[in-house]
Protein backbone atom coordinates (compact mmCIF):
# COMPACT_ATOMS: atom_id res chain seq x y z
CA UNK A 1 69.45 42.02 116.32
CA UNK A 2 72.76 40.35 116.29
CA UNK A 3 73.80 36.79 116.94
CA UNK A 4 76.91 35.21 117.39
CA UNK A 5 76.77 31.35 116.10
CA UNK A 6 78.74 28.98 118.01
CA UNK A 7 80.72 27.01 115.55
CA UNK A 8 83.43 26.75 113.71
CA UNK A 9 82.19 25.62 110.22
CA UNK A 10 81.75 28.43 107.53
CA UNK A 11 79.80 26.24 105.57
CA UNK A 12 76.95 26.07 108.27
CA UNK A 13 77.27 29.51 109.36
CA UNK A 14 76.80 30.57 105.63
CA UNK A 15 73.69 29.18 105.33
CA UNK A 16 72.37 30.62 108.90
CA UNK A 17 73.00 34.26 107.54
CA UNK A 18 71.32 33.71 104.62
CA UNK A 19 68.24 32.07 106.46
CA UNK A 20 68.48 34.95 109.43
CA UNK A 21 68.68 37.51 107.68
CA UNK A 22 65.35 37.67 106.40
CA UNK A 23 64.33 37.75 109.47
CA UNK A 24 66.39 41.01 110.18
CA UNK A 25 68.90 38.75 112.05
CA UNK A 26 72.55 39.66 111.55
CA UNK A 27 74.91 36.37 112.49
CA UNK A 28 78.41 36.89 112.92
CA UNK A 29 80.59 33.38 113.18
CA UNK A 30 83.49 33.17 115.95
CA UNK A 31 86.16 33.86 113.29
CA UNK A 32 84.38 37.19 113.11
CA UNK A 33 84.82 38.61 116.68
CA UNK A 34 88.89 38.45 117.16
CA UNK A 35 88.89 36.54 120.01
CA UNK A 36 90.55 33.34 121.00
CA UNK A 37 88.03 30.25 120.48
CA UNK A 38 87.81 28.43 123.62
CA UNK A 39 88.43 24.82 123.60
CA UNK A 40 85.81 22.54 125.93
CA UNK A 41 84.93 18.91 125.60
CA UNK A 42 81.26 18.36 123.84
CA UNK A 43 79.90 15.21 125.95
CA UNK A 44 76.86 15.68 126.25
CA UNK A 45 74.25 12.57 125.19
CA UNK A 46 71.86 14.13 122.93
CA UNK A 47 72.13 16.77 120.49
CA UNK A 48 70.21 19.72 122.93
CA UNK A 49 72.29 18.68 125.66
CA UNK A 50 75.35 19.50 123.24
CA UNK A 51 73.65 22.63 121.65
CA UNK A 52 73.52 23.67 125.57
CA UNK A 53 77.37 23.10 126.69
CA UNK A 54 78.26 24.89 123.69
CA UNK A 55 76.15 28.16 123.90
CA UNK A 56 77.21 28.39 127.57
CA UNK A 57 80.64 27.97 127.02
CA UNK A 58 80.73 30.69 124.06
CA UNK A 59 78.75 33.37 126.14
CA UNK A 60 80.79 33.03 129.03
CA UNK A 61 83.97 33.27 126.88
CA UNK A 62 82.80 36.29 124.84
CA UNK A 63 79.73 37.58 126.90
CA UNK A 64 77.50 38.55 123.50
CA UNK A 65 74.02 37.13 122.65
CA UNK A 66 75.08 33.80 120.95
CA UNK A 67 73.61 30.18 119.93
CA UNK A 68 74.81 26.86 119.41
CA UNK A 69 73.03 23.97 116.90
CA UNK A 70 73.38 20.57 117.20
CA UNK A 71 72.97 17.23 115.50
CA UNK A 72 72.36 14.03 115.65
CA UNK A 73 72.49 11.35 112.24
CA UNK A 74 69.91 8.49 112.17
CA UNK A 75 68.94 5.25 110.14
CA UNK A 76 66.75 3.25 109.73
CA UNK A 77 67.18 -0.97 110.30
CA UNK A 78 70.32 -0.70 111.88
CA UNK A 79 71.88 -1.78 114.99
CA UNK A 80 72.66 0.76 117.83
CA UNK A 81 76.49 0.34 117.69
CA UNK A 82 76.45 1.66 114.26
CA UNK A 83 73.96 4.25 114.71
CA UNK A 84 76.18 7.99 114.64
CA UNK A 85 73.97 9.60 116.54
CA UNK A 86 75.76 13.06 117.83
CA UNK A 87 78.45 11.35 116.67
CA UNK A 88 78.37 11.63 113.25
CA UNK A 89 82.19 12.95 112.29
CA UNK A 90 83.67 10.47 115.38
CA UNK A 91 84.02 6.97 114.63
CA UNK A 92 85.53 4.43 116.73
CA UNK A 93 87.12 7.78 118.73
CA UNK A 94 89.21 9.43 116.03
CA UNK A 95 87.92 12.70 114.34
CA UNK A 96 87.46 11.74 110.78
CA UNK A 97 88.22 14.67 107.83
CA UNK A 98 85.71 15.17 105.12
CA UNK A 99 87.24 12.79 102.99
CA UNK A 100 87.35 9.87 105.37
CA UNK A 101 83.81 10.72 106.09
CA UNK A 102 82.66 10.02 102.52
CA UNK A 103 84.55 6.67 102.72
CA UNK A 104 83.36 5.47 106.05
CA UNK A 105 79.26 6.35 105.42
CA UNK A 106 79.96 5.31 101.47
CA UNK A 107 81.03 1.94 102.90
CA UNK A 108 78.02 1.54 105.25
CA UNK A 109 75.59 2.24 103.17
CA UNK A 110 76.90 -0.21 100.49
CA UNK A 111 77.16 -2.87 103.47
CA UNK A 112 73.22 -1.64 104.07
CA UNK A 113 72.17 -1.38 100.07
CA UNK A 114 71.40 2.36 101.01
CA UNK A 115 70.13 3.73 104.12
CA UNK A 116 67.26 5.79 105.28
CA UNK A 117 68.39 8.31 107.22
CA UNK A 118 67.56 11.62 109.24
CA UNK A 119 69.33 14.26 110.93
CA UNK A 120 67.41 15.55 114.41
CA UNK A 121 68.16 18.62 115.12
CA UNK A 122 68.83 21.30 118.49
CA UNK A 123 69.84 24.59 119.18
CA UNK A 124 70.11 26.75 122.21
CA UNK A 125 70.44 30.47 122.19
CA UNK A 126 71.65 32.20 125.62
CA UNK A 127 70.98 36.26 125.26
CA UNK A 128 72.12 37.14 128.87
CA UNK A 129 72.77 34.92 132.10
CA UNK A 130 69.03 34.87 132.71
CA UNK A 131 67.89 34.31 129.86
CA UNK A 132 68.19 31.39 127.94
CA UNK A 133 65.86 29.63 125.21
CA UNK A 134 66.11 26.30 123.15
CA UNK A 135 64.66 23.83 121.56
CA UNK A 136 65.02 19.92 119.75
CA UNK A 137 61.53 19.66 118.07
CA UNK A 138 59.77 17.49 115.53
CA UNK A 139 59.84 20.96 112.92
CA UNK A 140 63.49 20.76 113.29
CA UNK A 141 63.93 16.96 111.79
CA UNK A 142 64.95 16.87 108.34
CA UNK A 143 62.63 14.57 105.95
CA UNK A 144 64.26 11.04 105.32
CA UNK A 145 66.59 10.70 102.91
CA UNK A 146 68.74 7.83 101.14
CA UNK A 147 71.73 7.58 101.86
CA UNK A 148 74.18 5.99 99.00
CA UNK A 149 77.35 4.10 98.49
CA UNK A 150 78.24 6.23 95.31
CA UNK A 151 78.92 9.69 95.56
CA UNK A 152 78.41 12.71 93.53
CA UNK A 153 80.93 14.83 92.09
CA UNK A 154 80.31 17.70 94.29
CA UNK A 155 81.58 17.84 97.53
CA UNK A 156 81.35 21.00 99.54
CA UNK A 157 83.67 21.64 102.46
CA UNK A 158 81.71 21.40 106.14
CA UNK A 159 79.03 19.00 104.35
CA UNK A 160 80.54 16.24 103.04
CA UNK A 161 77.42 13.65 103.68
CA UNK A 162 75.38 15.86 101.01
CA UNK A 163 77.72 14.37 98.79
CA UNK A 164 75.98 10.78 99.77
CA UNK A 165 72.79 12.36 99.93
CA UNK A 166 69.89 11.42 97.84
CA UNK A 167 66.32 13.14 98.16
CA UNK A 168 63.85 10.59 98.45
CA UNK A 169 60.85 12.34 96.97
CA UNK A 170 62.71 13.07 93.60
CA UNK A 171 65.17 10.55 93.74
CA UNK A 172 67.31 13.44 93.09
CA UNK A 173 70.74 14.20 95.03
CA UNK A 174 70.54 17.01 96.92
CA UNK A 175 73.36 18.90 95.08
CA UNK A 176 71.46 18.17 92.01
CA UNK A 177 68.30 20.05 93.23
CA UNK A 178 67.21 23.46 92.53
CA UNK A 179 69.11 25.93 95.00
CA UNK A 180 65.99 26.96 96.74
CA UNK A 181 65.39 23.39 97.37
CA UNK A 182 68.89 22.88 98.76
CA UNK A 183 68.74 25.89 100.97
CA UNK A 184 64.87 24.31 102.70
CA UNK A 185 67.16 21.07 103.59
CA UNK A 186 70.51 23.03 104.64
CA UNK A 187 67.81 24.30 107.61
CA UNK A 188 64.50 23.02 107.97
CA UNK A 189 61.74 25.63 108.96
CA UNK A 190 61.63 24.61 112.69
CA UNK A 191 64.68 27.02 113.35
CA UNK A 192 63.21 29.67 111.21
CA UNK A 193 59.87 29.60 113.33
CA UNK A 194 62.11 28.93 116.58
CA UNK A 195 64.21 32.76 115.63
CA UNK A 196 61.45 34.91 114.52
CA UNK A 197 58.89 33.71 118.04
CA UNK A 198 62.45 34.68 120.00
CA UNK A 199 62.77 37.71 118.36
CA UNK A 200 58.75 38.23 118.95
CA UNK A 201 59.81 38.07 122.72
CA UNK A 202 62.75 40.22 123.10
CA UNK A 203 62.76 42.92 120.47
């Protein structure tokens, strides 16, 4: 079975391949295919509704089985003008870099003594025209985490906020875990299960 993820960060589809393919999922990333990435406004209010204009939008540009994730950022004991939500790279309406993303969350969260946070998660997979499945559930949440003011000396391109990131059962941060830890918070198990029941269906 082979799956073309809708996105544009390597880091992200990385970890998807390595996650799919135990599954017997091959995912190829829209670098991969040779064809000009379509440009189309993301506006949707949730992170499904995102997840949905996205995987549309790539299968009727390249007309291959393909899905689209989505994200939302959360804390805790904060007002609703600050909360990111599906907006977590766009602040104030510019695009912020990795860099200014680690200042601008860095900041809050010193303004905030640390935050609790979570990400809640979507995707959407469309196979043909007909058929289309997705999903935003509970399983697909990440566990709470802390996010800091100081960061660590890591910083991997696509993720910067892992930088920030602080596991709240260890009090460890998360590039300071053991890899196989890492990878179980890069995706939580709720896509896993949400892949192998689609692949149940159609294969």
């Amino acid at each position: 079975m082979k799956l073309l993820y809708g996105t544009g960060n390597p880091a992200k589809l990385s970890v998807m391949q390595k996650k799919l393919s135990d599954l017997g999922i091959e995912v190829v990333g829209l670098k991969d295919i040779g064809h000009e990435i379509p440009d189309f406004p993301e506006d949707g209010k949730t992170p499904l509704e995102n997840a949905r204009q996205k995987a549309a939008a790539y299968y009727q540009a390249f007309h291959m089985p393909v899905f689209s994730c989505d994200s939302g950022l959360y804390f805790d004991n904060v007002p609703d003008d600050i909360q990111p939500g599906i907006h977590v790279r766009t602040i104030n309406g510019k695009y912020l870099t990795d860099e200014e993303m680690l200042i601008y969350y860095s900041n809050l969260a010193k303004q905030y003594g640390g935050l609790t946070a979570r990400y809640k998660n979507a995707v959407c997979l469309v196979i043909d025209d007909g058929l289309i499945y997705e999903a935003m559930e509970p399983s697909m949440e990440s566990e709470p985490f802390l996010l800091t003011s100081k960061r660590h000396h890591i910083l991997k391109k696509g993720f910067p906020l892992d930088s920030l990131s602080i596991d709240m059962k260890s009090g460890e941060y998360f590039y300071d875990l053991p890899e196989d830890a890492l990878d179980q918070l890069a995706i939580e198990d709720g896509f896993i299960e949400f892949f192998r029941k689609i692949k149940g269906l159609i294969c």
